[in-house]
N, C-alpha and C. Protein backbone atom coordinates (compact mmCIF):
# COMPACT_ATOMS: atom_id res chain seq x y z
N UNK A 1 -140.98 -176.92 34.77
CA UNK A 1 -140.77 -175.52 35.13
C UNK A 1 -140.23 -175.46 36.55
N UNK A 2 -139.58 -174.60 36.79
CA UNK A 2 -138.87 -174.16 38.24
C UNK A 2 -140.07 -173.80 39.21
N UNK A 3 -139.64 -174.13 40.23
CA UNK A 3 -140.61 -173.51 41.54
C UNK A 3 -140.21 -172.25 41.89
N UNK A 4 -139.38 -171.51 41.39
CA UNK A 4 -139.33 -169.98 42.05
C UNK A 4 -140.25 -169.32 42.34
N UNK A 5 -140.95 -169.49 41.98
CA UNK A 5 -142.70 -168.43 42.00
C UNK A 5 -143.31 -169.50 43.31
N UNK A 6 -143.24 -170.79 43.63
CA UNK A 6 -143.96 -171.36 44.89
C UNK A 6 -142.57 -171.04 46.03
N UNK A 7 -141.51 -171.31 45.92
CA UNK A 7 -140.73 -171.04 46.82
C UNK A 7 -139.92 -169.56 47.16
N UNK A 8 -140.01 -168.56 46.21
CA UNK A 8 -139.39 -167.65 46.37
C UNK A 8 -138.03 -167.46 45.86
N UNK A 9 -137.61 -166.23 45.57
CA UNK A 9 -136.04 -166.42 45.31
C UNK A 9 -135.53 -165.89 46.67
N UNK A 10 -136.26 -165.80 47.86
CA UNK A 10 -135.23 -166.03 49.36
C UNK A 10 -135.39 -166.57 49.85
N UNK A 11 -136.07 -168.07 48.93
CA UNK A 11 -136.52 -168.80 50.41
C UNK A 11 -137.82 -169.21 50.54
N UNK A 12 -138.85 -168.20 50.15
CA UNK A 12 -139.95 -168.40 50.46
C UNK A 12 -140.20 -166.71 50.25
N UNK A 13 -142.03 -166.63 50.76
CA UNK A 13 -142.50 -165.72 50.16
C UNK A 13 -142.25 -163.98 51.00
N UNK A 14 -142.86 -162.94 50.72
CA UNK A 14 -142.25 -161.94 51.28
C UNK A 14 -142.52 -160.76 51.03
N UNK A 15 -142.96 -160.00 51.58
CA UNK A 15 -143.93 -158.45 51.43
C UNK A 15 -143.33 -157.74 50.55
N UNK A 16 -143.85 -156.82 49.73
CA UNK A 16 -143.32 -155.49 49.25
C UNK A 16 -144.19 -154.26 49.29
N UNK A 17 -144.11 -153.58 49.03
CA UNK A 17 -145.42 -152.40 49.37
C UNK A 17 -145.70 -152.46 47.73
N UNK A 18 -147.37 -152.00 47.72
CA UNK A 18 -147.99 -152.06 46.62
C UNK A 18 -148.70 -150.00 46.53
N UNK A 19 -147.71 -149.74 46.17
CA UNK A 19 -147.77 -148.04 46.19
C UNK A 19 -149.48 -147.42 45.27
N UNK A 20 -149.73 -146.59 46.30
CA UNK A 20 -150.56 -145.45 45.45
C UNK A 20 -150.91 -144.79 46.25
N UNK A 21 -149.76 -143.24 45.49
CA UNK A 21 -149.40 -142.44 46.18
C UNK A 21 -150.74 -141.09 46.54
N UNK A 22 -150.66 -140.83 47.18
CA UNK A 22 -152.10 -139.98 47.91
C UNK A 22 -151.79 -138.64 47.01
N UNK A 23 -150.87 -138.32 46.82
CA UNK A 23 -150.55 -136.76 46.06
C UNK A 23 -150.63 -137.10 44.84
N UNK A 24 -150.88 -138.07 44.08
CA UNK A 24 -151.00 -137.87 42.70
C UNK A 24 -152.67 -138.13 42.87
N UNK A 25 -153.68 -137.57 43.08
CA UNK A 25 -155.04 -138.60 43.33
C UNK A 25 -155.77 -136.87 43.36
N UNK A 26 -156.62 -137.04 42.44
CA UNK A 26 -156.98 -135.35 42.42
C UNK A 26 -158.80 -135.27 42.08
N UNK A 27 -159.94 -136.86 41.77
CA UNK A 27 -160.93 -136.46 41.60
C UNK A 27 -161.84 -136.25 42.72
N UNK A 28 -162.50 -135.68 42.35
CA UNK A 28 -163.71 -134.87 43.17
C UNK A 28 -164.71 -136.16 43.61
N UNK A 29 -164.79 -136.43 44.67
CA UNK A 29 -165.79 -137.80 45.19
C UNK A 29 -166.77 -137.51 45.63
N UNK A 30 -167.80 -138.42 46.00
CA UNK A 30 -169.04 -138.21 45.72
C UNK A 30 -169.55 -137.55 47.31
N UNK A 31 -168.92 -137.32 48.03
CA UNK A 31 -169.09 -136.34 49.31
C UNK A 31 -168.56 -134.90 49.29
N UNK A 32 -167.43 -135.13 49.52
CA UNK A 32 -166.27 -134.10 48.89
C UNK A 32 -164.93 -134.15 49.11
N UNK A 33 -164.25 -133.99 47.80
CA UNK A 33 -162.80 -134.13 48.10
C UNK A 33 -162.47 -133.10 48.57
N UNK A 34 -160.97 -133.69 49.27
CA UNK A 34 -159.91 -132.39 50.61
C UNK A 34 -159.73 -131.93 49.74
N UNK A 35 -159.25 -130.67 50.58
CA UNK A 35 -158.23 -129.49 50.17
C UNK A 35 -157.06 -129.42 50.39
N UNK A 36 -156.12 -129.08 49.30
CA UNK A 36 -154.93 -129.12 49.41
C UNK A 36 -153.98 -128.44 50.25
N UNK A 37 -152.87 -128.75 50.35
CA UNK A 37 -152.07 -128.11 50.91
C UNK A 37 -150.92 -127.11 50.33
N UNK A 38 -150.87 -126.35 49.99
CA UNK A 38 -150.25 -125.16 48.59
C UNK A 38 -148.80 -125.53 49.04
N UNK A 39 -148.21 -125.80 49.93
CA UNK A 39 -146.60 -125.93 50.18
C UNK A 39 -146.27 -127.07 50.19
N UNK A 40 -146.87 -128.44 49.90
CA UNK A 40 -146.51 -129.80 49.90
C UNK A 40 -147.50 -131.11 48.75
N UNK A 41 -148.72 -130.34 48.28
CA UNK A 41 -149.61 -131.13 47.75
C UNK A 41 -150.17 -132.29 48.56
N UNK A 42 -150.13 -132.54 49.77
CA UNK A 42 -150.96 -133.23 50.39
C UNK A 42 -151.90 -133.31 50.59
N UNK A 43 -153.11 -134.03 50.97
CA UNK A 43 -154.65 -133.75 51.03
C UNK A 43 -154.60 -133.20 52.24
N UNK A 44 -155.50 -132.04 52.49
CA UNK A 44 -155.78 -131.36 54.24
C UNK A 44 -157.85 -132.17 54.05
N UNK A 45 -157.79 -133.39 55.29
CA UNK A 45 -159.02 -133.72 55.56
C UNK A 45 -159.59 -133.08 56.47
N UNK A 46 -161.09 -132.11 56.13
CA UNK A 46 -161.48 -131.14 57.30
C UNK A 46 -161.66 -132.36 58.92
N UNK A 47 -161.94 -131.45 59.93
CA UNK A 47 -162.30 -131.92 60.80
C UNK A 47 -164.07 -132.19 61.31
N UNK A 48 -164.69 -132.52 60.25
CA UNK A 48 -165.95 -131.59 60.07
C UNK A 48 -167.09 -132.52 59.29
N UNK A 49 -166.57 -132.81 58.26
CA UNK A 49 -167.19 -133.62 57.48
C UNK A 49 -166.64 -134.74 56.83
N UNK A 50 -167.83 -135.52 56.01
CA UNK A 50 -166.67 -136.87 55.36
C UNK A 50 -165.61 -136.29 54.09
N UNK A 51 -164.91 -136.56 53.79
CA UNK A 51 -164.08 -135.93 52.95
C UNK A 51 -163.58 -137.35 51.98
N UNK A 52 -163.23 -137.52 51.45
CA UNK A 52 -162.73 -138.59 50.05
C UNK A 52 -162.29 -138.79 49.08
N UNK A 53 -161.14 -139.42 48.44
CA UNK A 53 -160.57 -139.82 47.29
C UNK A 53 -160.57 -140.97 46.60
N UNK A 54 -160.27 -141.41 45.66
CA UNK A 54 -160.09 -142.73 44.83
C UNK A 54 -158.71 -142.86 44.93
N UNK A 55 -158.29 -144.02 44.69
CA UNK A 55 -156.90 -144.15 43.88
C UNK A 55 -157.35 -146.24 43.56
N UNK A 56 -156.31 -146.62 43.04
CA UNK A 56 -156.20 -147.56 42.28
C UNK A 56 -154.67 -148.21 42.35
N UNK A 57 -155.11 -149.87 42.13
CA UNK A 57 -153.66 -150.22 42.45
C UNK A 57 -154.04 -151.59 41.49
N UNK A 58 -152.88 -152.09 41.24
CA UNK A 58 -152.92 -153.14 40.34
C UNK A 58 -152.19 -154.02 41.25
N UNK A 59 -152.31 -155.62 41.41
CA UNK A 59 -151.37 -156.63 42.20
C UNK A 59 -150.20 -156.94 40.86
N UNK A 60 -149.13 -156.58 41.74
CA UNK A 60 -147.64 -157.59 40.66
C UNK A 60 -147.71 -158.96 40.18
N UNK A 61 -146.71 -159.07 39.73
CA UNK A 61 -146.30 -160.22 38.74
C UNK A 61 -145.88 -161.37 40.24
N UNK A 62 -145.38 -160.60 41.03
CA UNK A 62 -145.09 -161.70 42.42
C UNK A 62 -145.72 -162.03 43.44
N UNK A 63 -147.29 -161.55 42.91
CA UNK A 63 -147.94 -161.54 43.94
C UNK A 63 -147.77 -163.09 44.25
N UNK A 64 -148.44 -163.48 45.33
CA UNK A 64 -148.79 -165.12 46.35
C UNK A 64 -150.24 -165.30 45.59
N UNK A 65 -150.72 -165.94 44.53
CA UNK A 65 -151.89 -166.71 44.09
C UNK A 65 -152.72 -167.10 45.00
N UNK A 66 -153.74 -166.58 45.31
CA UNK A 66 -154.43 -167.81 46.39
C UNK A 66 -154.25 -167.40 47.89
N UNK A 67 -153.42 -166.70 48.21
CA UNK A 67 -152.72 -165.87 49.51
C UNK A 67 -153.98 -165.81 50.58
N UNK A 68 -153.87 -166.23 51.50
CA UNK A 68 -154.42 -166.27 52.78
C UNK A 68 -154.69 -164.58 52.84
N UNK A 69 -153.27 -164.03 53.06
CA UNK A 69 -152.86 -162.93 52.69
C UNK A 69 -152.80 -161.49 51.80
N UNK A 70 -153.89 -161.12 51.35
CA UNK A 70 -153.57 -161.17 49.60
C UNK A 70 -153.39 -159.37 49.95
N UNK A 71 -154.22 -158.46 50.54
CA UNK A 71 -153.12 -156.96 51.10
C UNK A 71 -153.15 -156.52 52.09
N UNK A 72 -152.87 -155.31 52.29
CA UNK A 72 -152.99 -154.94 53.69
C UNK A 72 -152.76 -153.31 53.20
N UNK A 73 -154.09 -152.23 52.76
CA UNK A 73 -154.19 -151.39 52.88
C UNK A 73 -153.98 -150.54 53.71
N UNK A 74 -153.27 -149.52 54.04
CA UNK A 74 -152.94 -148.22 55.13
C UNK A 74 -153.01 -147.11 54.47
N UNK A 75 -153.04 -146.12 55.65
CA UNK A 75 -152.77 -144.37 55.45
C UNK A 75 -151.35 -144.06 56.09
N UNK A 76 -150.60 -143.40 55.41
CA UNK A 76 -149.58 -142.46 56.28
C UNK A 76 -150.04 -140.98 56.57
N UNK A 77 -149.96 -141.08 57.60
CA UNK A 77 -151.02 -139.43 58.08
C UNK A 77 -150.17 -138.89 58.98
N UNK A 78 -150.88 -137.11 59.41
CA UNK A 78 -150.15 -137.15 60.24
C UNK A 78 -151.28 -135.52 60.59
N UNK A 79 -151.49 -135.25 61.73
CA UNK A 79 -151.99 -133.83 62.73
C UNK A 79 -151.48 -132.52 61.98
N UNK A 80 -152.67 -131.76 61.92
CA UNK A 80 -152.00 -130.47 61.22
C UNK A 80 -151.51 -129.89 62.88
N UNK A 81 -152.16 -129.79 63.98
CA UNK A 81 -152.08 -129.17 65.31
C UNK A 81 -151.24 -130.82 66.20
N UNK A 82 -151.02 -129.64 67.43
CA UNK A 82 -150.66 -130.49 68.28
C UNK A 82 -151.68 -130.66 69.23
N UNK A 83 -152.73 -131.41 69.20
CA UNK A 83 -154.14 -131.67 69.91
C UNK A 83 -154.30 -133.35 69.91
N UNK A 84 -155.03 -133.29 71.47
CA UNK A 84 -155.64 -134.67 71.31
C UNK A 84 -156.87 -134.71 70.64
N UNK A 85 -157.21 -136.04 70.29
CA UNK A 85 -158.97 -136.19 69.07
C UNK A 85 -157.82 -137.61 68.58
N UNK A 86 -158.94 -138.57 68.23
CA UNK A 86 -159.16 -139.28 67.44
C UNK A 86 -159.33 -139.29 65.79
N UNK A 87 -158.46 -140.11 64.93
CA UNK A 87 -159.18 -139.51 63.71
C UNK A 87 -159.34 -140.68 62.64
N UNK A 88 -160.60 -140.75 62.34
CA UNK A 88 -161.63 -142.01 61.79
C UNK A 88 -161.50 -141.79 60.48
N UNK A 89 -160.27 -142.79 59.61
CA UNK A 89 -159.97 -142.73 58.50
C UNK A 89 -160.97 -144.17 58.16
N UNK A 90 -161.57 -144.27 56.96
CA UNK A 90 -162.58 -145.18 56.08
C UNK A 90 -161.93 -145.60 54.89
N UNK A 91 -162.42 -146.66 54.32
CA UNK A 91 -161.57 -147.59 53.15
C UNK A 91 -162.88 -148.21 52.87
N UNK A 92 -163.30 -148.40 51.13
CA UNK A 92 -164.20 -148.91 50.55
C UNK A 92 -163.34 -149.79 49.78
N UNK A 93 -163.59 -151.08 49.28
CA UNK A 93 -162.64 -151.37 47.56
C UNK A 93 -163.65 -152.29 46.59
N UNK A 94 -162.91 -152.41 46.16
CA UNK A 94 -163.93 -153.19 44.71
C UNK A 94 -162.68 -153.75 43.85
N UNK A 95 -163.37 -155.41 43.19
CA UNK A 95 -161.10 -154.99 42.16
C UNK A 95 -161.99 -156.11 41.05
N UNK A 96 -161.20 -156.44 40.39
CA UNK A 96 -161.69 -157.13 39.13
C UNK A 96 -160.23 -158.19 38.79
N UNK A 97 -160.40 -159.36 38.59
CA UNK A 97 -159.12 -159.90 37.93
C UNK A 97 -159.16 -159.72 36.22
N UNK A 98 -158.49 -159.82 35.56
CA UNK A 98 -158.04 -159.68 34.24
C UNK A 98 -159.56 -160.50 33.42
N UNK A 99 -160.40 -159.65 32.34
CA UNK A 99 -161.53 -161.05 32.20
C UNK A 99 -162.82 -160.84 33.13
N UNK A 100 -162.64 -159.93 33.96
CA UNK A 100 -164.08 -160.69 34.81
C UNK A 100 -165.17 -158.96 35.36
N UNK A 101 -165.48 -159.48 35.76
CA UNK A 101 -166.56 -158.19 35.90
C UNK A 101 -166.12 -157.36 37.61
N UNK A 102 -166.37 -156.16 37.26
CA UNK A 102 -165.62 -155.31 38.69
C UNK A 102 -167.15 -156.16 39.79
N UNK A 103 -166.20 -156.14 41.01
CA UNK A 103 -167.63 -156.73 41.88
C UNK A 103 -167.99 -154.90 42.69
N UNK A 104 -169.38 -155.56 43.32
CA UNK A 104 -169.57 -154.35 44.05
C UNK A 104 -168.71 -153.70 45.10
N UNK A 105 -168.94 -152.30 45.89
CA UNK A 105 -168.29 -151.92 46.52
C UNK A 105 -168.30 -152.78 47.76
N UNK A 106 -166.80 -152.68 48.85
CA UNK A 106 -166.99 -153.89 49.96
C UNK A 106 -167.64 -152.66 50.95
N UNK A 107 -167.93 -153.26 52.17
CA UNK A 107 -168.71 -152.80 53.05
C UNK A 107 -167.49 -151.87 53.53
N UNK A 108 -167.86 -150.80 53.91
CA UNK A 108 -166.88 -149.79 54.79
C UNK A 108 -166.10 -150.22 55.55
N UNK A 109 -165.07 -150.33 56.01
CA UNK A 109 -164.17 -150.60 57.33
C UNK A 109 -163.85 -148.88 58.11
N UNK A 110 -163.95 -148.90 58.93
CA UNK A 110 -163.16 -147.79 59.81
C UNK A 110 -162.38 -148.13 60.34
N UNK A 111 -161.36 -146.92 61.24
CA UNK A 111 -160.57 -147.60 61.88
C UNK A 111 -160.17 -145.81 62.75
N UNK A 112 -160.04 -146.09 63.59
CA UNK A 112 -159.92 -145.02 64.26
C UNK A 112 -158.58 -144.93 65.56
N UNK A 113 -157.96 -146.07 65.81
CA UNK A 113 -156.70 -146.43 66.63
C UNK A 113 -155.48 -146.66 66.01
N UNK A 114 -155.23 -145.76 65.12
CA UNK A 114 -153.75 -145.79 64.42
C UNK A 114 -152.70 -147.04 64.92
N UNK A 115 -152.15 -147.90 63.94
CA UNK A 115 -150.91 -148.87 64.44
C UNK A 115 -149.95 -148.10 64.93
N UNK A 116 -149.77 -147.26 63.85
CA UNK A 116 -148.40 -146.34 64.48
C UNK A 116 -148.81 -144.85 65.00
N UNK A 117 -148.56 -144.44 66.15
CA UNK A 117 -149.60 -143.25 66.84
C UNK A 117 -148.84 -141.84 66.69
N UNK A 118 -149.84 -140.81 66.31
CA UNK A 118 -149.58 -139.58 65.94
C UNK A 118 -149.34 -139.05 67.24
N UNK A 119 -149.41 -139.83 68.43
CA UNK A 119 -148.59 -139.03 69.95
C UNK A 119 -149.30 -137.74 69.90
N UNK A 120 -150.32 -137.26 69.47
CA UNK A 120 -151.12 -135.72 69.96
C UNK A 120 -149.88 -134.68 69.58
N UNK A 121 -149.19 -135.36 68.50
CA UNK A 121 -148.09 -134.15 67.84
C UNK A 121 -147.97 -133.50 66.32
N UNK A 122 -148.64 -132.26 66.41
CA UNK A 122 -148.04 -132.15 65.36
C UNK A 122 -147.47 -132.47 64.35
N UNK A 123 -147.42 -133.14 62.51
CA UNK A 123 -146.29 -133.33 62.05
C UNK A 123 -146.12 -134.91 62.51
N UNK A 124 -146.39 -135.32 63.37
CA UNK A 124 -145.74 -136.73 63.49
C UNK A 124 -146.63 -137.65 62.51
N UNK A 125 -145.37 -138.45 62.21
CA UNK A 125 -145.67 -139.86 60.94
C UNK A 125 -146.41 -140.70 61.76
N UNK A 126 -147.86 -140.69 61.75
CA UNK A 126 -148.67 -141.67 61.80
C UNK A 126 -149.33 -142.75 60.63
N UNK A 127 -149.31 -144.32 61.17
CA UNK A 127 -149.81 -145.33 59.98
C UNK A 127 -151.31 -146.02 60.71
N UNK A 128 -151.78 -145.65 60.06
CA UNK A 128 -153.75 -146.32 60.09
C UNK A 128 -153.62 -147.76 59.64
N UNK A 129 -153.51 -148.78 59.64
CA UNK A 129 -153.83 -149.94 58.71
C UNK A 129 -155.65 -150.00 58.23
N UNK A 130 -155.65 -150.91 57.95
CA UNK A 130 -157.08 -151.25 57.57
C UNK A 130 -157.54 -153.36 57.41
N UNK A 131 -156.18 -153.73 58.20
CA UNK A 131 -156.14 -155.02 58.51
C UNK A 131 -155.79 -155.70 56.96
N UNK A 132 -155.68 -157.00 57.29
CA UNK A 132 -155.52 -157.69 55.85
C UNK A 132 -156.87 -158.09 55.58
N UNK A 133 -156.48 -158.04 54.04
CA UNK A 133 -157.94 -158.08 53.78
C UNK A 133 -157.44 -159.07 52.29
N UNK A 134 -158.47 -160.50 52.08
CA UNK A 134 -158.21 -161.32 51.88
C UNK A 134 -159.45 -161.47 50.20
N UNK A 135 -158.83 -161.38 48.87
CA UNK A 135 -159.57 -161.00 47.85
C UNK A 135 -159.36 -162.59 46.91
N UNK A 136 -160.73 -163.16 47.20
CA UNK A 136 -160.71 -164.43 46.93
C UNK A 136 -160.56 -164.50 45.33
N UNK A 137 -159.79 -165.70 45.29
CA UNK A 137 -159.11 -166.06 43.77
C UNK A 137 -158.65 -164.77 43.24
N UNK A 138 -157.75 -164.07 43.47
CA UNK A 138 -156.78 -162.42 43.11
C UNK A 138 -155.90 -163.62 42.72
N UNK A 139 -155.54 -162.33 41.45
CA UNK A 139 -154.49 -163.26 40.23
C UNK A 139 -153.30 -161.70 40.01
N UNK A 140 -152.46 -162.08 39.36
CA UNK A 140 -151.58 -160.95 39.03
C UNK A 140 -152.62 -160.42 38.07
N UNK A 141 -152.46 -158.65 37.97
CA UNK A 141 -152.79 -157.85 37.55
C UNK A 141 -154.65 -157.87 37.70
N UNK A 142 -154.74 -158.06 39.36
CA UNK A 142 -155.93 -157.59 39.03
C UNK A 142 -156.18 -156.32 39.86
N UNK A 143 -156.76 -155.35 39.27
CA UNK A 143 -157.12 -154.14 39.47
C UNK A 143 -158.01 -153.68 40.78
N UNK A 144 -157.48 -153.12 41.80
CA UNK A 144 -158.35 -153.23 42.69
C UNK A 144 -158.54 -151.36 43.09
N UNK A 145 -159.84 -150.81 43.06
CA UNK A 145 -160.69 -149.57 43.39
C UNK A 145 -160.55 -149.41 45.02
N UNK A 146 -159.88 -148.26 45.39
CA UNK A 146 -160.17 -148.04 46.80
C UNK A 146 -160.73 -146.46 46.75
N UNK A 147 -161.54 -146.38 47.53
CA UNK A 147 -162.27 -145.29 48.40
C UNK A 147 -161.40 -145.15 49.55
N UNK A 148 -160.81 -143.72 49.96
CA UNK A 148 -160.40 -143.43 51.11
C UNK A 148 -160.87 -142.26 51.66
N UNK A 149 -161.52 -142.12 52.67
CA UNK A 149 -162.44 -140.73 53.27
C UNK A 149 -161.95 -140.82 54.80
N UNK A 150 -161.53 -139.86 55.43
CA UNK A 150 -161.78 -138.87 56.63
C UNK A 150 -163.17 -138.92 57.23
N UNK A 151 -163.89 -139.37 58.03
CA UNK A 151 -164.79 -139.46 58.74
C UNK A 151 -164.81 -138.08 59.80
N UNK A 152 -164.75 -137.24 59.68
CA UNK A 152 -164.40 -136.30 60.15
C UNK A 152 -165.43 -135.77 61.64
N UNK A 153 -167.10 -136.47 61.25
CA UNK A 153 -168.00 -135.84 61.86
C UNK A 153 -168.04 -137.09 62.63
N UNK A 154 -167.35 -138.35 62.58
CA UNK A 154 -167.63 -139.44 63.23
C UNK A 154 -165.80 -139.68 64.06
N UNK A 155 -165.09 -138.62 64.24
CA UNK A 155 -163.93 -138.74 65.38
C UNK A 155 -163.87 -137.57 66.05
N UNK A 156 -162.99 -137.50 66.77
CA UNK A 156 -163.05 -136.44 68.06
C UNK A 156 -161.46 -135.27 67.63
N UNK A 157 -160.88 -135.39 66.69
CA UNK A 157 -159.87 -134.55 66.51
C UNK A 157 -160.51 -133.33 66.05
N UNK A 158 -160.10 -132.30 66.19
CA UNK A 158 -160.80 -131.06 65.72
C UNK A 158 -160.37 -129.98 64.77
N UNK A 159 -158.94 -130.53 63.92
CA UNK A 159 -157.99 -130.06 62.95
C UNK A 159 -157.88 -130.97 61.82
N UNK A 160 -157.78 -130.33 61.02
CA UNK A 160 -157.21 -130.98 59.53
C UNK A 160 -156.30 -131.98 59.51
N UNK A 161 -156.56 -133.44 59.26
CA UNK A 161 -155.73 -134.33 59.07
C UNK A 161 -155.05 -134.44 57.87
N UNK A 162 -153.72 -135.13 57.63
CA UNK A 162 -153.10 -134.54 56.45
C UNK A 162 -152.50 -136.51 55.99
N UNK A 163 -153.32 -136.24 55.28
CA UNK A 163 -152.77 -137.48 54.47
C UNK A 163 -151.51 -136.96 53.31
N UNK A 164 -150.68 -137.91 53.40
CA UNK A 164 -148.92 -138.36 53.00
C UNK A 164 -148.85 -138.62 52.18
N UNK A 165 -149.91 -140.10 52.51
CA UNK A 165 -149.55 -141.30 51.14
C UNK A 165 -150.54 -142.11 51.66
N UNK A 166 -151.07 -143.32 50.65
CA UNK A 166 -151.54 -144.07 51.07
C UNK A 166 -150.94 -145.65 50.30
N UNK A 167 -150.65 -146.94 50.27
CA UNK A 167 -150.21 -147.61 50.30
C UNK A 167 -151.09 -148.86 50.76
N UNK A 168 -150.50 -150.19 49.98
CA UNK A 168 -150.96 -151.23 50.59
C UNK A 168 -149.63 -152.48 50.20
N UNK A 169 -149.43 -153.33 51.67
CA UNK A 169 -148.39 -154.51 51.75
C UNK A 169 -149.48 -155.73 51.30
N UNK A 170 -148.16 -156.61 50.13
CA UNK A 170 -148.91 -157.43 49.56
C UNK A 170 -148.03 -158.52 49.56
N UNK A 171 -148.29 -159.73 49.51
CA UNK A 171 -147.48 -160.57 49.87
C UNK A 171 -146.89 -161.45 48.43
N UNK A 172 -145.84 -161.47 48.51
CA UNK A 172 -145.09 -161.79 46.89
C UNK A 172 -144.15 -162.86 47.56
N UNK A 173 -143.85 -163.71 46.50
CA UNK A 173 -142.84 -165.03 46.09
C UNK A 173 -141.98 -164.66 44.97
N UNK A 174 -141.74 -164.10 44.48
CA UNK A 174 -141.21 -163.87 43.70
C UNK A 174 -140.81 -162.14 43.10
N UNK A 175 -140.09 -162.06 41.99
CA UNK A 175 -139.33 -160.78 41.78
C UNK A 175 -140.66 -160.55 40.45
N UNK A 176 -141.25 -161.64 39.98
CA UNK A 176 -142.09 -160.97 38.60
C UNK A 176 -142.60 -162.86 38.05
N UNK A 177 -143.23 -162.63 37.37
CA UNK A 177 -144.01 -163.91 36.78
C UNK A 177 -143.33 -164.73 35.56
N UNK A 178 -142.96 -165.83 35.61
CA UNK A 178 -142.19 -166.31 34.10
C UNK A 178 -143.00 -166.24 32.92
N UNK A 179 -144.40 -166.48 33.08
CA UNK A 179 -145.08 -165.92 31.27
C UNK A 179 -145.37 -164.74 31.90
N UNK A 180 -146.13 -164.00 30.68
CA UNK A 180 -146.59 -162.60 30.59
C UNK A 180 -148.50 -162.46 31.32
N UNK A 181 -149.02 -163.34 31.27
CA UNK A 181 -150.17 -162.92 31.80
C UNK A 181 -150.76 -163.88 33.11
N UNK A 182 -150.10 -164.94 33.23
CA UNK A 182 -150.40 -166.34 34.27
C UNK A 182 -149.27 -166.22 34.84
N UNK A 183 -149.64 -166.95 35.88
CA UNK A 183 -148.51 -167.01 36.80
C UNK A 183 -148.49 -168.63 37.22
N UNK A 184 -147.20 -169.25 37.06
CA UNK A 184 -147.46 -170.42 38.12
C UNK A 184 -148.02 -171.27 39.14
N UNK A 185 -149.50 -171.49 38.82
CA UNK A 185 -150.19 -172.16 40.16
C UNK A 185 -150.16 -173.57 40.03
N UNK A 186 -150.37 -174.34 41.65
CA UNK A 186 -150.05 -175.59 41.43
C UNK A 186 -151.74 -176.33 41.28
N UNK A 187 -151.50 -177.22 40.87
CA UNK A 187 -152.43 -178.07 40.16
C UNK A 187 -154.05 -178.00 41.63
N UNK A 188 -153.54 -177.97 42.93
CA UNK A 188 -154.49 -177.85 43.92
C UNK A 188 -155.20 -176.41 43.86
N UNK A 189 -154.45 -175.01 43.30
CA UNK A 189 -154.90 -173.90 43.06
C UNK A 189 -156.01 -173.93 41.95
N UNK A 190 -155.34 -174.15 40.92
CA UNK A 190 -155.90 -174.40 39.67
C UNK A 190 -157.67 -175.21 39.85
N UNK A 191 -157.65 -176.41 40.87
CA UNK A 191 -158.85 -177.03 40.61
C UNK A 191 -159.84 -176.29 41.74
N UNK A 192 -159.54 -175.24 42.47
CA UNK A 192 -160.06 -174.70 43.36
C UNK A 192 -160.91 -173.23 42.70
N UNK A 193 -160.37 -173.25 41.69
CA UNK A 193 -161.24 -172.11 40.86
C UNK A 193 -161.63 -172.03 40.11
């Protein structure tokens, strides 16, 4: 068999975003979900309390097996006001590979120092990461549960934060998998799990 899947078809291996989009995400969580925004469908997170959604993401056919790497969850957000405050976005996950039992929820992460900074403006495209976060033995198509909540009573902003989108970068070798449910691992992967 070809090495495209260990070497890449550019070379080697290489990010793509692993989408799930914040406006399609509508159940009621176990604190309370935001309120919408009637002219855009975005979530409005109070300034006030914890606030929260689900969404769900599956890893591709190109994901990196074994990846040091394996995502890197974020928020695209952004200030309903033009005010300074801090604002303490939270990430829970849980994921299951194909076959196996969902594990428990992971411990909370916060994060409250945006990578990319909302500048105390209005409207401006701010990105939260939530670091890489590394999901031992993750295989293509395994299903991973995120919790995303607004910490609202635990930052210093005092307006409705407005989540965009939310998203996670995942690290891929490839365009898709040559069989349908396995993917190419090398014989050192294979005896490691």
């Amino acid at each position: 068999m070809a090495d495209y899947e260990v070497k890449g078809a550019f070379g080697g291996a290489f990010w793509i975003d692993l989408l799930g989009p914040a406006i399609g995400i509508n159940p009621p969580g176990a604190e309370s979900d935001p309120d919408r925004d009637p002219a855009t469908g975005w979530w409005l997170f109070d300034a006030t309390a914890t606030e929260l959604l689900y969404q769900s993401y599956q890893l591709p056919h190109g994901f990196v097996e074994g990846s040091t790497l394996s995502w890197e969850p974020h928020v695209h957000w952004h200030k309903s006001t033009s005010a300074a405050g801090t604002v303490a976005w939270r990430l829970r996950y849980r994921y299951a590979n194909p076959g196996q039992v969902w594990t428990a929820w992971s411990d909370p992460i916060t994060v409250t120092t945006p990578s990319i900074s909302d500048g105390n403006t209005a409207e401006k495209h701010a990105l939260t990461t939530f670091g890489a976060i590394t999901i031992p033995y993750a295989r293509i198509s395994c299903c991973i549960a995120c919790e995303i909540a607004r910490v609202g009573s635990g930052d210093t902003y005092d307006a409705d934060a407005v989540l965009t989108d939310a998203d996670a970068h995942v690290w891929v070798n490839a365009p898709g998998s040559v069989q349908m449910y396995t993917k190419y691992r090398t014989e050192v992967q294979v005896a490691n799990e």
